[in-house]
C-alpha atoms as a PDB file:
ATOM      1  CA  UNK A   1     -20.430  12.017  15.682  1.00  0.00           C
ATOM      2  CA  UNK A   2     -16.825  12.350  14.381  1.00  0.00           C
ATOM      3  CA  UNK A   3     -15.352  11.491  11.331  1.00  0.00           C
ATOM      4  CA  UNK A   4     -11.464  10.747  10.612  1.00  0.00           C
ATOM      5  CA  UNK A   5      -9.575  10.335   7.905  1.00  0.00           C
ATOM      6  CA  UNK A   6      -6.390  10.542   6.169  1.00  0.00           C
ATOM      7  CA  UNK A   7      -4.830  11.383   2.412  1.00  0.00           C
ATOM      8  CA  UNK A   8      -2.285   9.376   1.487  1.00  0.00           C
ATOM      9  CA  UNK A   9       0.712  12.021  -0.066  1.00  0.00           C
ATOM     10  CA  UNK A  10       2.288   9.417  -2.533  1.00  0.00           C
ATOM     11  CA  UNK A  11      -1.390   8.352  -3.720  1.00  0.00           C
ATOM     12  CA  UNK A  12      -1.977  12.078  -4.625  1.00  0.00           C
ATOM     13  CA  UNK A  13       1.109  11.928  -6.444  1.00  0.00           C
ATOM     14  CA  UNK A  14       1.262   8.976  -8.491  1.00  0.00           C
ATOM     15  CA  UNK A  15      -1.837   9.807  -9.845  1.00  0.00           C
ATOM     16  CA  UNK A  16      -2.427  13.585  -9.888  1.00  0.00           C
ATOM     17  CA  UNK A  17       1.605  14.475 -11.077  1.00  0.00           C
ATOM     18  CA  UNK A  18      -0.016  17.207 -13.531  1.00  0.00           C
ATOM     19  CA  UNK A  19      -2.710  18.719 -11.484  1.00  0.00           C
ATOM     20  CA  UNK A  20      -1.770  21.298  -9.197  1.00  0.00           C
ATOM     21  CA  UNK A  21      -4.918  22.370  -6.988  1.00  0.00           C
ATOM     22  CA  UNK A  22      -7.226  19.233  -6.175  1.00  0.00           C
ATOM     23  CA  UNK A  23     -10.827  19.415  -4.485  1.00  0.00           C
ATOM     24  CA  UNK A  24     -12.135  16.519  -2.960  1.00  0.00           C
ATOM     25  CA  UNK A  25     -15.369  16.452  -1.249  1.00  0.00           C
ATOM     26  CA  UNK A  26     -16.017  13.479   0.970  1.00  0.00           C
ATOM     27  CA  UNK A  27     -19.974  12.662   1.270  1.00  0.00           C
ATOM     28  CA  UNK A  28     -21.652  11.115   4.551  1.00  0.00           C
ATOM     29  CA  UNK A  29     -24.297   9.753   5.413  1.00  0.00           C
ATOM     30  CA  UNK A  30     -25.934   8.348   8.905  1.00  0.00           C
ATOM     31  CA  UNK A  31     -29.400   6.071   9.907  1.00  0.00           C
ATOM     32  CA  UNK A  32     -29.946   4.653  12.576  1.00  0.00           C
ATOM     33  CA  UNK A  33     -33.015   1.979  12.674  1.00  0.00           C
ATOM     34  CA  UNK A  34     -34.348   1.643  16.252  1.00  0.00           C
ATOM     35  CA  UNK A  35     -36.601  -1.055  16.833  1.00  0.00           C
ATOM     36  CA  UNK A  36     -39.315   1.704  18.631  1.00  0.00           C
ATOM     37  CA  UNK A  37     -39.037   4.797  16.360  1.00  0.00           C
ATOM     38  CA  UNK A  38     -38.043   6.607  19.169  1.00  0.00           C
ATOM     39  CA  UNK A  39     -34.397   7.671  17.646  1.00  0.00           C
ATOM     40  CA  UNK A  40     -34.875  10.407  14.733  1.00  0.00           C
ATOM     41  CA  UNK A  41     -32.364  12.092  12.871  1.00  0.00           C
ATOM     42  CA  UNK A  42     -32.868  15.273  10.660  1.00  0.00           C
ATOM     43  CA  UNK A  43     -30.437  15.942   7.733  1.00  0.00           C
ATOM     44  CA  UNK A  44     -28.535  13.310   8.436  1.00  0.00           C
ATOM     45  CA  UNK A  45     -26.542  13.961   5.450  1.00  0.00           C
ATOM     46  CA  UNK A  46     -22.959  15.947   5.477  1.00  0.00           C
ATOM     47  CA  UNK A  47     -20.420  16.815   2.871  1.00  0.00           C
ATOM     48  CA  UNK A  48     -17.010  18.435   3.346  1.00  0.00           C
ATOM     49  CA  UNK A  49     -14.829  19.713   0.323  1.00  0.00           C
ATOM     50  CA  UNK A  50     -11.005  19.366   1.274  1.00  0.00           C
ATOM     51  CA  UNK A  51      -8.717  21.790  -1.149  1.00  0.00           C
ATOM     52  CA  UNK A  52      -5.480  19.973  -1.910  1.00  0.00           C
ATOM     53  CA  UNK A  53      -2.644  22.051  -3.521  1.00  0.00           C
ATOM     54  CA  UNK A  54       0.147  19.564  -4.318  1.00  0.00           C
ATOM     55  CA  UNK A  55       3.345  20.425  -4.766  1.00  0.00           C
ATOM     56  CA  UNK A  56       4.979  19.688  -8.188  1.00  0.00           C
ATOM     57  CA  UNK A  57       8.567  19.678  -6.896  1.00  0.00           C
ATOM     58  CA  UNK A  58       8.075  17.000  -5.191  1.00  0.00           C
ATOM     59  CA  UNK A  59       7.998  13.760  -7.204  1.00  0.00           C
ATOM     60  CA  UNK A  60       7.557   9.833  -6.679  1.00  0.00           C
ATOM     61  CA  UNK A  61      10.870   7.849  -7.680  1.00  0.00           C
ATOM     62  CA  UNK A  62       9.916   5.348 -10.111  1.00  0.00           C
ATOM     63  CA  UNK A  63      12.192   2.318 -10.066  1.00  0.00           C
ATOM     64  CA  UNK A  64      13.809   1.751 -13.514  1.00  0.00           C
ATOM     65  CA  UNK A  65      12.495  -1.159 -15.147  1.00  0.00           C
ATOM     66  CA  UNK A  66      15.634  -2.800 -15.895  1.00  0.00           C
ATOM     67  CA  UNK A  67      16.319  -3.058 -11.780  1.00  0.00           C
ATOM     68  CA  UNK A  68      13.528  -5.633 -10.979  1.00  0.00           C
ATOM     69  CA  UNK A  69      15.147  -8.797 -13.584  1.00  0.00           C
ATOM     70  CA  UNK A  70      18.361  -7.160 -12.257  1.00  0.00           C
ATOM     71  CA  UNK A  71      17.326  -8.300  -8.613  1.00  0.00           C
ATOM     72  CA  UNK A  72      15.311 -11.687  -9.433  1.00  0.00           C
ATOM     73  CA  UNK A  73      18.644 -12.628 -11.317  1.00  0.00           C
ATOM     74  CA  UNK A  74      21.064 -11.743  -8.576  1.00  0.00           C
ATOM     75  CA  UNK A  75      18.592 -13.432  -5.625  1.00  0.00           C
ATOM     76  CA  UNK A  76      19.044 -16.329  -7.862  1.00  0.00           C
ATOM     77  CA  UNK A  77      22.513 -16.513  -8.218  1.00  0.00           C
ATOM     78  CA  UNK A  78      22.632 -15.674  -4.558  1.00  0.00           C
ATOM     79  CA  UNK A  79      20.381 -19.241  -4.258  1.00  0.00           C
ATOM     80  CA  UNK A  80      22.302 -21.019  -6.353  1.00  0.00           C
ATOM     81  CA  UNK A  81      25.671 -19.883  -4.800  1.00  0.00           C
ATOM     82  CA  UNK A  82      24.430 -21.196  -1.051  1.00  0.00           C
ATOM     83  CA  UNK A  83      23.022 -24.117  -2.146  1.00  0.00           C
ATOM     84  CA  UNK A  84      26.456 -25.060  -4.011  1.00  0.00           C
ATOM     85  CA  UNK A  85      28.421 -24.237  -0.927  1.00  0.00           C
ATOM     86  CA  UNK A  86      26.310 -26.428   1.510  1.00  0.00           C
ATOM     87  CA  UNK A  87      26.337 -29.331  -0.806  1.00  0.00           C
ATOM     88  CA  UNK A  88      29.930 -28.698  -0.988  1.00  0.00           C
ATOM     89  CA  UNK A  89      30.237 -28.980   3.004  1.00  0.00           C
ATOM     90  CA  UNK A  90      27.846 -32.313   2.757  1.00  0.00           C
ATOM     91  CA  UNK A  91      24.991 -30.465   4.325  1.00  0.00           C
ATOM     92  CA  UNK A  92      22.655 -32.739   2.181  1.00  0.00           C
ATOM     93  CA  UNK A  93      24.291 -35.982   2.490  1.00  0.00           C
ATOM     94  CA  UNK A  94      22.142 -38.670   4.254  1.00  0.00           C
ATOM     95  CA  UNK A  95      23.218 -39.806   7.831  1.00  0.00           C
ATOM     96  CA  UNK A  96      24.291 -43.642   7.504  1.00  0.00           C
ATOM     97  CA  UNK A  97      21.447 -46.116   9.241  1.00  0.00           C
ATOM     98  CA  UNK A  98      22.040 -47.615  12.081  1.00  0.00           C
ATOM     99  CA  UNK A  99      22.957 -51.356  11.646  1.00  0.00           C
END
């Protein structure tokens, strides 16, 4: 039986910016129920410790706060901009009905 997994780098990061050396140990466990008892498995508990040594040099950019309003106001405006210029062109005019 084999086990995969990954780490995530910016997870590590974000969270763990002041700790250089990390240990994570990842617990398993496996049962199987077979209907005849036939299928045992001894120990069937494993553990792994993974030593992470993260690099401090390397940091997450954080977006400034001030840039998120900055782009909702400018996607409006945007909005607002090409909805004025197809009204302009009679995009939302009604077609006349037929007589």
């Amino acid at each position: 039986l084999r086990a995969r997994g990954r780490l995530w780098n910016g997870t590590f990061l974000e969270e763990f910016l002041d700790v250089e050396n990390l240990e994570l140990i990842v617990r398993a466990e496996v049962s199987v129920t077979s209907p005849r008892g036939n299928v045992v498995i001894k120990d069937g508990v494993a553990q792994v410790s993974v030593s992470l040594h993260l690099d401090p040099g390397v940091a997450v950019a954080a977006v400034p706060w001030w840039v998120l309003p900055l782009a909702a106001l400018l996607g409006l405006l945007l909005l607002a901009l090409l909805v004025l210029g197809l009204w302009k062109v009679g995009f939302f005019r009604r077609a006349p009905l037929p007589a």
